[in-house]
N, C-alpha and C. Protein backbone atom coordinates (compact mmCIF):
# COMPACT_ATOMS: atom_id res chain seq x y z
N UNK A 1 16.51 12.51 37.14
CA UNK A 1 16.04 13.37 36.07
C UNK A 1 14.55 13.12 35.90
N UNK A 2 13.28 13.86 35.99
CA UNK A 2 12.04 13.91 36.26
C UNK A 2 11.37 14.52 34.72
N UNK A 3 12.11 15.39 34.21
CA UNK A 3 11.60 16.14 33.21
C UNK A 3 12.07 15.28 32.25
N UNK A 4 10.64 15.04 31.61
CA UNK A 4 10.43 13.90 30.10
C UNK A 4 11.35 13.95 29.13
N UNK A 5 11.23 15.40 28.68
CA UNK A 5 12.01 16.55 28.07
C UNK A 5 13.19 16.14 27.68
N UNK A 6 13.82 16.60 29.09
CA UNK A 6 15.34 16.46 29.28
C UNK A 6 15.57 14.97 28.85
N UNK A 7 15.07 14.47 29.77
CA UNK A 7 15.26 12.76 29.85
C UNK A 7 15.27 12.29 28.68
N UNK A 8 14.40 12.91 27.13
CA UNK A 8 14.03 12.55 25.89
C UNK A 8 15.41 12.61 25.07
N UNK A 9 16.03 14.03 25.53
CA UNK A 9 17.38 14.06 24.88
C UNK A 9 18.42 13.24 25.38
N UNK A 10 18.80 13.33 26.58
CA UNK A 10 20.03 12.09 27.42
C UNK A 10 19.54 10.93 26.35
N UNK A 11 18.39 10.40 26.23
CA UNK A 11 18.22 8.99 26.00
C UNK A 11 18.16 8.85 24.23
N UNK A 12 18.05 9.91 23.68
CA UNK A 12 18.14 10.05 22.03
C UNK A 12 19.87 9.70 22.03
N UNK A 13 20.53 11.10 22.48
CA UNK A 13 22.07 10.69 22.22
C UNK A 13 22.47 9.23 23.19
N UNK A 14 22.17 8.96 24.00
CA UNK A 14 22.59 7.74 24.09
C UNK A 14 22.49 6.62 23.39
N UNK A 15 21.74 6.32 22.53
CA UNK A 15 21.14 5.85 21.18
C UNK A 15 22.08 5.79 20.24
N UNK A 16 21.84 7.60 19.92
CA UNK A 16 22.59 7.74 18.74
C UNK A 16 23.99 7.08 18.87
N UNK A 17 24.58 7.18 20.16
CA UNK A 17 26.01 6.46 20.02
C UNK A 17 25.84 4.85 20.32
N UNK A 18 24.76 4.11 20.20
CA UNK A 18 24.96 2.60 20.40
C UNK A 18 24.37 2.18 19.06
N UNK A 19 23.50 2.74 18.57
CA UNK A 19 23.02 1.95 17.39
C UNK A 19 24.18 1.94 16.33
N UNK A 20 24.24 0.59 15.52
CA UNK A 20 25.45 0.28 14.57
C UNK A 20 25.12 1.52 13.39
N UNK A 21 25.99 1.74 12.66
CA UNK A 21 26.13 2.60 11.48
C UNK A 21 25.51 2.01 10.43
N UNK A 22 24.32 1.92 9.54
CA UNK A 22 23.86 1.48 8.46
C UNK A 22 22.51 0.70 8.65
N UNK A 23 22.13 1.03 10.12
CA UNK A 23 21.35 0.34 10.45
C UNK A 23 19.78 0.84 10.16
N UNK A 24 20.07 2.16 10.05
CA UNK A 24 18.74 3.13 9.68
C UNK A 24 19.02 4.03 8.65
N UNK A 25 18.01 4.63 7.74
CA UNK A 25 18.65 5.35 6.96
C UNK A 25 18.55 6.72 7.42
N UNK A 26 17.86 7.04 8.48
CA UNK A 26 18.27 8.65 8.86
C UNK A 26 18.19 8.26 10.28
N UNK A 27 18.04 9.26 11.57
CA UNK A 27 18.11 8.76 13.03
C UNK A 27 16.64 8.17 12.85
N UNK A 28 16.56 7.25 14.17
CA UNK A 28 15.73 7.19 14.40
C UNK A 28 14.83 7.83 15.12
N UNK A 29 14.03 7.82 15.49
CA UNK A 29 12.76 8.43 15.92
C UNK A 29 12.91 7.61 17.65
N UNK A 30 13.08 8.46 18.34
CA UNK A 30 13.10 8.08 19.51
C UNK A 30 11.81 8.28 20.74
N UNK A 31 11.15 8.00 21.32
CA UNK A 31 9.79 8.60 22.34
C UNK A 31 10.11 8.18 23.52
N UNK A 32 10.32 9.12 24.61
CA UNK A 32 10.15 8.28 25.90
C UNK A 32 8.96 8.96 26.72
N UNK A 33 8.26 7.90 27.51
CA UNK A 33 7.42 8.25 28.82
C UNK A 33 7.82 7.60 29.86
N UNK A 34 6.59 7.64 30.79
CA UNK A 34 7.61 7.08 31.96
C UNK A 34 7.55 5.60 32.00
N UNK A 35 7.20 5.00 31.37
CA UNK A 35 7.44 3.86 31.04
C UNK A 35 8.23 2.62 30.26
N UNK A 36 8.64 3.55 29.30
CA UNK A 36 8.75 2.84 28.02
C UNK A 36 9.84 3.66 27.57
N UNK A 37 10.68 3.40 26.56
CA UNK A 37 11.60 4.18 25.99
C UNK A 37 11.14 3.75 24.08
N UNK A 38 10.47 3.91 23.18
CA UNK A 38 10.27 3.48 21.90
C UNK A 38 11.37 3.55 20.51
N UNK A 39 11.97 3.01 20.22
CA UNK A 39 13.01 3.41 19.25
C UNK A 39 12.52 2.61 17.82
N UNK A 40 12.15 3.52 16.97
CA UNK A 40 11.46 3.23 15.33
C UNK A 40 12.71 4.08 14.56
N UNK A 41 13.06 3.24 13.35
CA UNK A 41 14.07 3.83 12.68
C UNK A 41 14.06 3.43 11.21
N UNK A 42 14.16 4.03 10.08
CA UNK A 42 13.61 3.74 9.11
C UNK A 42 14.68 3.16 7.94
N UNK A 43 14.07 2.13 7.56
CA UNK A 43 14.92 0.96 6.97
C UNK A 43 14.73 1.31 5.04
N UNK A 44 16.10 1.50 4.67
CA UNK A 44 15.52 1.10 3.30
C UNK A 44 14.51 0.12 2.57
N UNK A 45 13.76 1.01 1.44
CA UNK A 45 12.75 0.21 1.34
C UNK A 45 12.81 -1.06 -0.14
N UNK A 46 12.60 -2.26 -0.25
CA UNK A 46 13.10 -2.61 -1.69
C UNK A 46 12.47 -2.19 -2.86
N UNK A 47 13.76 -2.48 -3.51
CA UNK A 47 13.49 -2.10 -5.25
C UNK A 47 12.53 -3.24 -5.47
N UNK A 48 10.79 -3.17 -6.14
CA UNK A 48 10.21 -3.79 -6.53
C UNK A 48 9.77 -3.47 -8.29
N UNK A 49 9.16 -4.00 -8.93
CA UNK A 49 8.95 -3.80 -10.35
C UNK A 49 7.93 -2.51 -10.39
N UNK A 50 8.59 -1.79 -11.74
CA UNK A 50 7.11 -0.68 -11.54
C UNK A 50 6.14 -1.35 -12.28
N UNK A 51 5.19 -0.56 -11.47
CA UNK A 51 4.04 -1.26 -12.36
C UNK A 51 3.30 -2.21 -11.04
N UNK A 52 3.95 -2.28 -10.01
CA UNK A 52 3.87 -3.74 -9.35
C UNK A 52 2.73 -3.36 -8.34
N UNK A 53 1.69 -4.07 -7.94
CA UNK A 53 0.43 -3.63 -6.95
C UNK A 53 0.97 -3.13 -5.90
N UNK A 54 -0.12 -2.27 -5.25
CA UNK A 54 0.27 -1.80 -3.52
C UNK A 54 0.36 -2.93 -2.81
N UNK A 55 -0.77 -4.05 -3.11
CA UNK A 55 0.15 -4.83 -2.37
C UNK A 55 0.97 -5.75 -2.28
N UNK A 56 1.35 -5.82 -3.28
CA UNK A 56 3.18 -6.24 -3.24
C UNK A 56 4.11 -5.37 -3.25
N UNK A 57 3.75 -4.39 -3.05
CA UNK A 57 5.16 -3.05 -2.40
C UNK A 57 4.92 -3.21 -0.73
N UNK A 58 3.85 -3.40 -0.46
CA UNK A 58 3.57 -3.25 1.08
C UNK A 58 4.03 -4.75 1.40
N UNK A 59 3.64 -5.84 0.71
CA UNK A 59 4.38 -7.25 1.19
C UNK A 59 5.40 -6.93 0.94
N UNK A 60 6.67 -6.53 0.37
CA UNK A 60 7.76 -6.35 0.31
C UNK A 60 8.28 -5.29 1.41
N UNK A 61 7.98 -4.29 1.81
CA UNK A 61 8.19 -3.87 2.51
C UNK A 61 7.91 -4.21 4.01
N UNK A 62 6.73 -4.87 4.24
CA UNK A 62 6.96 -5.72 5.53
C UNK A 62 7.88 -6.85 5.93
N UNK A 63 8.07 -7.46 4.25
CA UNK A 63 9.23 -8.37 4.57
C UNK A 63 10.76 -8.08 4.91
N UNK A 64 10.38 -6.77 4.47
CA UNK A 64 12.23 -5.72 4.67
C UNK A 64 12.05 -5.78 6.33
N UNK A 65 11.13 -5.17 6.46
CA UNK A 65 11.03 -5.13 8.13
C UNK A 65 11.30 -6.18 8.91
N UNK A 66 10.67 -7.36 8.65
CA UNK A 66 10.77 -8.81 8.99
C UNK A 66 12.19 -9.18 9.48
N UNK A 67 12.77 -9.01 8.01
CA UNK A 67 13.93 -9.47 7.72
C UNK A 67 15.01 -8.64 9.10
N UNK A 68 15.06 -7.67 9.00
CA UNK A 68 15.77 -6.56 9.64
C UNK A 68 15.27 -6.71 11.05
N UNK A 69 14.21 -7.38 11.60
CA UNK A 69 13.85 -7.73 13.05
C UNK A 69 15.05 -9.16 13.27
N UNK A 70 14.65 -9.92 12.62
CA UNK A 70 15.35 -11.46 12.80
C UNK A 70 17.28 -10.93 12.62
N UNK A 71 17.09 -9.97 11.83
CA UNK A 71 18.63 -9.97 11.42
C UNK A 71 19.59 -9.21 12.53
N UNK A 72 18.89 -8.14 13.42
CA UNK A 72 19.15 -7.48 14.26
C UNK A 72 19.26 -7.82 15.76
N UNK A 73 18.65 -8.91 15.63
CA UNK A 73 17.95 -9.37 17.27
C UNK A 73 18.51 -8.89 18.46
N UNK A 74 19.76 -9.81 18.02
CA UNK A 74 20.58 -9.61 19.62
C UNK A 74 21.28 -8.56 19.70
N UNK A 75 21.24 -8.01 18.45
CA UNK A 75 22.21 -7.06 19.03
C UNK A 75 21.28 -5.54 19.43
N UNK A 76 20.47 -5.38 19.00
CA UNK A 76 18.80 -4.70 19.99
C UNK A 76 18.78 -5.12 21.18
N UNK A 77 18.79 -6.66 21.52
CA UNK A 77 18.47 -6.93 22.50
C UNK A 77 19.45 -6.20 23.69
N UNK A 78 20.88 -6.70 23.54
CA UNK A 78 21.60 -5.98 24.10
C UNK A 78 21.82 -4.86 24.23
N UNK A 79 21.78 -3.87 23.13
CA UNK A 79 21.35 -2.48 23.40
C UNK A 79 20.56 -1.91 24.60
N UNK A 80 18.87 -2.68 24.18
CA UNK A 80 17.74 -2.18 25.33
C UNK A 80 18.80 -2.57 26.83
N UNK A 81 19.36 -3.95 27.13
CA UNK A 81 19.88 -4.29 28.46
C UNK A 81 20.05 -2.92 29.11
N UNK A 82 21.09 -2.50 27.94
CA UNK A 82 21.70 -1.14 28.81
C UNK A 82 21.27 0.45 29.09
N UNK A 83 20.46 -0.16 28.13
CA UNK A 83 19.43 1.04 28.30
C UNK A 83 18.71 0.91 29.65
N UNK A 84 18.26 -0.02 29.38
CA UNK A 84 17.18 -0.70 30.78
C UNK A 84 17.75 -0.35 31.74
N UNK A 85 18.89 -0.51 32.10
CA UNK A 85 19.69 -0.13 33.18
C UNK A 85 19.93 1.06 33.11
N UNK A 86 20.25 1.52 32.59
CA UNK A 86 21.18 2.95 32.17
C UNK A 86 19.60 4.05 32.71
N UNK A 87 18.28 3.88 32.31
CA UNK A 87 17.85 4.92 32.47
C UNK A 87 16.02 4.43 33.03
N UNK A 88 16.13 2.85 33.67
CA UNK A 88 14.99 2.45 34.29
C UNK A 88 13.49 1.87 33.59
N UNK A 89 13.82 2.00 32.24
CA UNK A 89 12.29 1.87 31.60
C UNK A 89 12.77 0.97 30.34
N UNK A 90 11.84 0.22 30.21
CA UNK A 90 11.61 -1.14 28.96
C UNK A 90 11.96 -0.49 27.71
N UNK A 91 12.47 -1.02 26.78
CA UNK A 91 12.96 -0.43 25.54
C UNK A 91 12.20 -1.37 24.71
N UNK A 92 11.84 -0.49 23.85
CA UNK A 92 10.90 -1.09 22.41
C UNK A 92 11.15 -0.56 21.05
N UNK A 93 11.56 -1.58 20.40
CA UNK A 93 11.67 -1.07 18.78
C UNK A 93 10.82 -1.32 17.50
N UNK A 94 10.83 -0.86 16.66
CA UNK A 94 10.05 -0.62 15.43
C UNK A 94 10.95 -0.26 14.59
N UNK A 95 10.07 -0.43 12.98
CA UNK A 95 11.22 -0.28 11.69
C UNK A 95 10.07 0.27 10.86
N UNK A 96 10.59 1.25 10.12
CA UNK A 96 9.45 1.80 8.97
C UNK A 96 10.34 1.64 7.83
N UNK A 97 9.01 1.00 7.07
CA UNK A 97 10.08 0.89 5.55
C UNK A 97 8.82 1.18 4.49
N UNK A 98 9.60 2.12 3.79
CA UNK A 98 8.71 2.84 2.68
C UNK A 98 7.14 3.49 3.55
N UNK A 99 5.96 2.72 3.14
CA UNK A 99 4.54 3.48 3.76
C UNK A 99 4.12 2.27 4.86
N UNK A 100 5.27 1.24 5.41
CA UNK A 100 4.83 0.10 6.44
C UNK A 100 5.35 0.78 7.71
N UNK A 101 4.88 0.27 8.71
CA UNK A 101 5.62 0.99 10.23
C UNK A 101 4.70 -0.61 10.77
N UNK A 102 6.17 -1.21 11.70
CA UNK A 102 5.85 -2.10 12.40
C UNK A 102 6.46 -1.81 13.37
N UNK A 103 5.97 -2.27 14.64
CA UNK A 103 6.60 -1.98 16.01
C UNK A 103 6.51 -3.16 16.58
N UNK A 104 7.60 -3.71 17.32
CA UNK A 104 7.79 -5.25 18.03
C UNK A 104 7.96 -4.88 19.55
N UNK A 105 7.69 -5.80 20.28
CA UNK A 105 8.16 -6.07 21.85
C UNK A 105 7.90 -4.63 22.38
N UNK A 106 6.52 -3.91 22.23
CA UNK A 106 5.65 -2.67 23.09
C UNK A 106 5.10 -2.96 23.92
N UNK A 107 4.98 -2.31 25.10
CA UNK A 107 4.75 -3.01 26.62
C UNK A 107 3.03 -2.23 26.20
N UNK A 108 2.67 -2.72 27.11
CA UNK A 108 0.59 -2.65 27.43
C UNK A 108 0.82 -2.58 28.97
N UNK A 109 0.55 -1.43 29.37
CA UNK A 109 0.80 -0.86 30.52
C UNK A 109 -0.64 -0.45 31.20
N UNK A 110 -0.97 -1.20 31.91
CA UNK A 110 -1.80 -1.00 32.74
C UNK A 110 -2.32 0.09 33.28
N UNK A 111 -3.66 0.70 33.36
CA UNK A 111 -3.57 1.95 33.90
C UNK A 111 -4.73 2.47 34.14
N UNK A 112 -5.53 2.60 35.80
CA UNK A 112 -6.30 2.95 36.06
C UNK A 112 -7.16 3.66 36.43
N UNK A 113 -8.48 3.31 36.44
CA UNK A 113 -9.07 4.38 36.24
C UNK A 113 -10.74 4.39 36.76
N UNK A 114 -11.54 5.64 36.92
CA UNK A 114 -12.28 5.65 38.00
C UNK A 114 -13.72 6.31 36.71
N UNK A 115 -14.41 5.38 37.01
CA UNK A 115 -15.73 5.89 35.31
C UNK A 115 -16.98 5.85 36.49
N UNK A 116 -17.45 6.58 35.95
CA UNK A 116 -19.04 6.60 36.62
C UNK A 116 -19.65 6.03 35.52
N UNK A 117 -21.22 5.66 35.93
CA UNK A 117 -22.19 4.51 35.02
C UNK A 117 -22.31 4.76 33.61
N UNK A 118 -22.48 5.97 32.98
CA UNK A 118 -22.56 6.71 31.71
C UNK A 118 -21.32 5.64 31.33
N UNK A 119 -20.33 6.21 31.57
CA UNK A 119 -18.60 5.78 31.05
C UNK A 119 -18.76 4.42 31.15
N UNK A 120 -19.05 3.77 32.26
CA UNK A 120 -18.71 2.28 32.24
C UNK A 120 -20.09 1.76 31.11
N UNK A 121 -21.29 2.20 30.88
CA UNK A 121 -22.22 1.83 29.67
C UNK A 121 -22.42 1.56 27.89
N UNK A 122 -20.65 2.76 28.11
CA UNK A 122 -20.28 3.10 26.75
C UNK A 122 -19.56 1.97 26.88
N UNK A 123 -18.84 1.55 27.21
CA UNK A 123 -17.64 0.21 27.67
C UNK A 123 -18.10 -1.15 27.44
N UNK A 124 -18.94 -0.86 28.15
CA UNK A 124 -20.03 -2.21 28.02
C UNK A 124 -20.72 -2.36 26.80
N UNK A 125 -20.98 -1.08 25.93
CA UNK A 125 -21.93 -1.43 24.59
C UNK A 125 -20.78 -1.49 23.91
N UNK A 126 -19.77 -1.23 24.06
CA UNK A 126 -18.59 -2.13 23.25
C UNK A 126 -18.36 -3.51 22.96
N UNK A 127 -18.46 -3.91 24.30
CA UNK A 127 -18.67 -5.28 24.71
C UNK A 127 -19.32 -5.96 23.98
N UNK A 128 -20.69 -5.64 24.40
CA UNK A 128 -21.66 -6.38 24.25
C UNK A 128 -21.69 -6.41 23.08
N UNK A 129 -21.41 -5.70 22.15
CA UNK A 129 -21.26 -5.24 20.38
C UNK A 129 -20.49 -5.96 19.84
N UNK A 130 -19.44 -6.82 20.35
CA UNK A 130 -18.34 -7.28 20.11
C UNK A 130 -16.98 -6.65 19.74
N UNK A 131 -17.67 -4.97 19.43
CA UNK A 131 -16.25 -4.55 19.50
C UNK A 131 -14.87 -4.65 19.95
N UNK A 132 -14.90 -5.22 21.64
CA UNK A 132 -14.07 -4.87 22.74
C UNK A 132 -14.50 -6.53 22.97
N UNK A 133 -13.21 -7.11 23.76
CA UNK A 133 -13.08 -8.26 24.63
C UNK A 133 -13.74 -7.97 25.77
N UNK A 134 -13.38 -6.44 26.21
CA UNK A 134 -13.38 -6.94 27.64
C UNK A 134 -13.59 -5.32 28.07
N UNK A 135 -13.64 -4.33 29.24
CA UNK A 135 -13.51 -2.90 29.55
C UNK A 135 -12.67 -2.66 28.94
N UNK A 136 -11.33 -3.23 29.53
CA UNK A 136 -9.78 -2.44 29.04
C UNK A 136 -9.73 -2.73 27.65
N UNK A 137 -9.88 -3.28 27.17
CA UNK A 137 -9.76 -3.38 25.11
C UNK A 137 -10.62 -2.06 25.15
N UNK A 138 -11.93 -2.09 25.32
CA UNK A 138 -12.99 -1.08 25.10
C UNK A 138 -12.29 0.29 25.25
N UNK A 139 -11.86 0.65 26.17
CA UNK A 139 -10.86 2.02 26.52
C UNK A 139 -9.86 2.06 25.55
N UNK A 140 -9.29 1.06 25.81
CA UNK A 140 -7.75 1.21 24.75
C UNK A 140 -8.17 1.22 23.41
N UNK A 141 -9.46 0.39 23.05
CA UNK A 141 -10.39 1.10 21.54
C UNK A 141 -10.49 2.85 21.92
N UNK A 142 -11.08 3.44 22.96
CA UNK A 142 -11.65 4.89 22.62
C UNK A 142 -10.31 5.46 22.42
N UNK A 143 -9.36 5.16 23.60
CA UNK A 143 -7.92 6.26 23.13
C UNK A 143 -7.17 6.14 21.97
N UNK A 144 -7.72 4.77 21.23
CA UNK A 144 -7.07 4.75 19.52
C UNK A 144 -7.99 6.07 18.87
N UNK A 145 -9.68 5.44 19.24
CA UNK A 145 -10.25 6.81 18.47
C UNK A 145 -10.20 8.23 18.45
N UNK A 146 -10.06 8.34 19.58
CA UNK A 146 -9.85 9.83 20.42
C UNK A 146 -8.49 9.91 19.71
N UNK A 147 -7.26 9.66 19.64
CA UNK A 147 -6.18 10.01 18.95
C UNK A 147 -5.95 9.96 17.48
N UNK A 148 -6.40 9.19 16.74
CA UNK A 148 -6.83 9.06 15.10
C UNK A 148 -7.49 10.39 14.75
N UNK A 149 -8.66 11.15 15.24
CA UNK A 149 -9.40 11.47 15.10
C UNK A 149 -9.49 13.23 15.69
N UNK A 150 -8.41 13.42 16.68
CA UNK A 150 -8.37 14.37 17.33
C UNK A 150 -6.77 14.70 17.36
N UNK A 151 -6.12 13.74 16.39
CA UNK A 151 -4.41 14.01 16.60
C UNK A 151 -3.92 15.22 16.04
N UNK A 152 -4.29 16.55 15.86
CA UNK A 152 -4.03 17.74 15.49
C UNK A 152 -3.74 18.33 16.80
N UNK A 153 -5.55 18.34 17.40
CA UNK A 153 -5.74 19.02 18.68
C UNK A 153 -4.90 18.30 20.13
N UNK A 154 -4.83 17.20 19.79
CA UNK A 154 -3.59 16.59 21.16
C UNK A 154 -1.87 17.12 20.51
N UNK A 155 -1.74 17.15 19.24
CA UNK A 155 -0.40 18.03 18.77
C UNK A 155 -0.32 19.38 19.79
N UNK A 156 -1.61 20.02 19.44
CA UNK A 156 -1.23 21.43 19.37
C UNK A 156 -0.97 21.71 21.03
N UNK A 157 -1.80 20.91 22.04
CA UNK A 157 -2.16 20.76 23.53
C UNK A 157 -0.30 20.23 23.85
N UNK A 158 0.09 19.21 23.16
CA UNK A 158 1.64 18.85 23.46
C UNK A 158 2.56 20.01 23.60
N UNK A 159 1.92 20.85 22.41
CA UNK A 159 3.25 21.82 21.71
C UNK A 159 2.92 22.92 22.87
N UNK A 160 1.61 23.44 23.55
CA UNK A 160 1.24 24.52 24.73
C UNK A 160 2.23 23.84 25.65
N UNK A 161 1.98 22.40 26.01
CA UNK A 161 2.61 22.05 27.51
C UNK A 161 4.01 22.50 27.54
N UNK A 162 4.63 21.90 26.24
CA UNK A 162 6.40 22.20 26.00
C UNK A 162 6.55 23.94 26.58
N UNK A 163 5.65 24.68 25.58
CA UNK A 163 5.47 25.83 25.84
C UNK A 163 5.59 26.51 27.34
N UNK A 164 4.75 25.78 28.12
CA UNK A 164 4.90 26.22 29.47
C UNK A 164 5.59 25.86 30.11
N UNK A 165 6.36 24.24 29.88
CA UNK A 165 7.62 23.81 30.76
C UNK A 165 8.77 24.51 30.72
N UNK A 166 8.91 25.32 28.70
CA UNK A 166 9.79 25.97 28.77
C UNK A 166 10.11 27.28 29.72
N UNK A 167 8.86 28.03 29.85
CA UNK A 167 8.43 29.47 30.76
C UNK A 167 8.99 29.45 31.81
N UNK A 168 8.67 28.09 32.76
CA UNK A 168 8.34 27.31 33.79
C UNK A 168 9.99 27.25 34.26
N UNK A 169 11.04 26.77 33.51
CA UNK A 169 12.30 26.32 33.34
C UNK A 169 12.93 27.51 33.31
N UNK A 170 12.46 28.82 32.50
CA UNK A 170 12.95 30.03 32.59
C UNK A 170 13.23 30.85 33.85
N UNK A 171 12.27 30.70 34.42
CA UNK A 171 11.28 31.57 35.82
C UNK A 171 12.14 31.38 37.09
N UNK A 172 11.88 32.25 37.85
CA UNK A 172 13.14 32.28 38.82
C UNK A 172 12.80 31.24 39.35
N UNK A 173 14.03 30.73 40.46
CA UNK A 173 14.13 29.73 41.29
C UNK A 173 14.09 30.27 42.95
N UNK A 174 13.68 29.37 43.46
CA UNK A 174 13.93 29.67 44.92
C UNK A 174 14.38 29.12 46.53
């Protein structure tokens, strides 16, 4: 199975039938590429005092998360196994509770690439700025910015591609 697409749904319902009952309060949010399979699912958030600062709703709510990582472990762990097997790519989870979103055990996937001097200068005044450790931090800084900043216009570019795979999927065969 080659198409993301497709592959996105097989691997949602396969999910939907392994994750325990009570474990999320609506489905989770599933993403796959060709790498990675991501599963974030959103955890009740606690009853704190009103009145009580943002940040002790946000410490409380990271600790929900916390809690629900340590409390879940193995039995995630075992899940991804079969996933891993079942459909070739690393499984990674996350928990959102209330306005927190944490994500655990996300792979950093290597991935290269060919810059002429301009590109590699911008990289380097990262560097040298202390922004960036190193090139690859420096990059993996621009594609945070480039996506923060431009995440409408990479929406709308997603929603054309679907658009044309669908056409594409329509269109005769031969």
């Amino acid at each position: 199975m080659t198409d993301i697409r497709e592959m996105q749904e097989e691997v949602r319902a396969w999910f939907a039938g392994r994750i325990p009952d009570g474990w999320f309060a609506d489905d989770p949010e599933v993403t796959v590429d060709r790498d990675e399979i991501l599963v974030v699912g959103g955890i009740e958030p606690p009853e704190i005092e009103k009145g009580a600062s943002e940040e002790a709703r946000r410490e409380a709510e990271v600790g929900r998360i916390a809690r629900f990582r340590e409390e879940t472990r193995d039995k995630r762990i075992g899940i991804a196994l079969g996933a891993e097997r079942r459909f070739r790519a690393k499984v990674s989870w996350g928990a959102t509770c209330g306005e927190s979103r944490r994500l655990f055990t996300t792979l950093s996937v290597p991935v290269m690439t060919r810059l002429r001097m301009p590109e590699r200068a911008v990289l380097d005044t990262l560097v040298d700025a202390g922004v960036a450790r190193s090139r690859s931090h420096a990059l993996a800084w621009c594609v945070r910015l480039v996506a923060r900043h431009q995440g409408e216009w990479l929406d709308d570019l997603r929603s054309a591609f679907s658009e044309v795979e669908r056409v594409r999927a329509e269109g005769p065969t031969l």
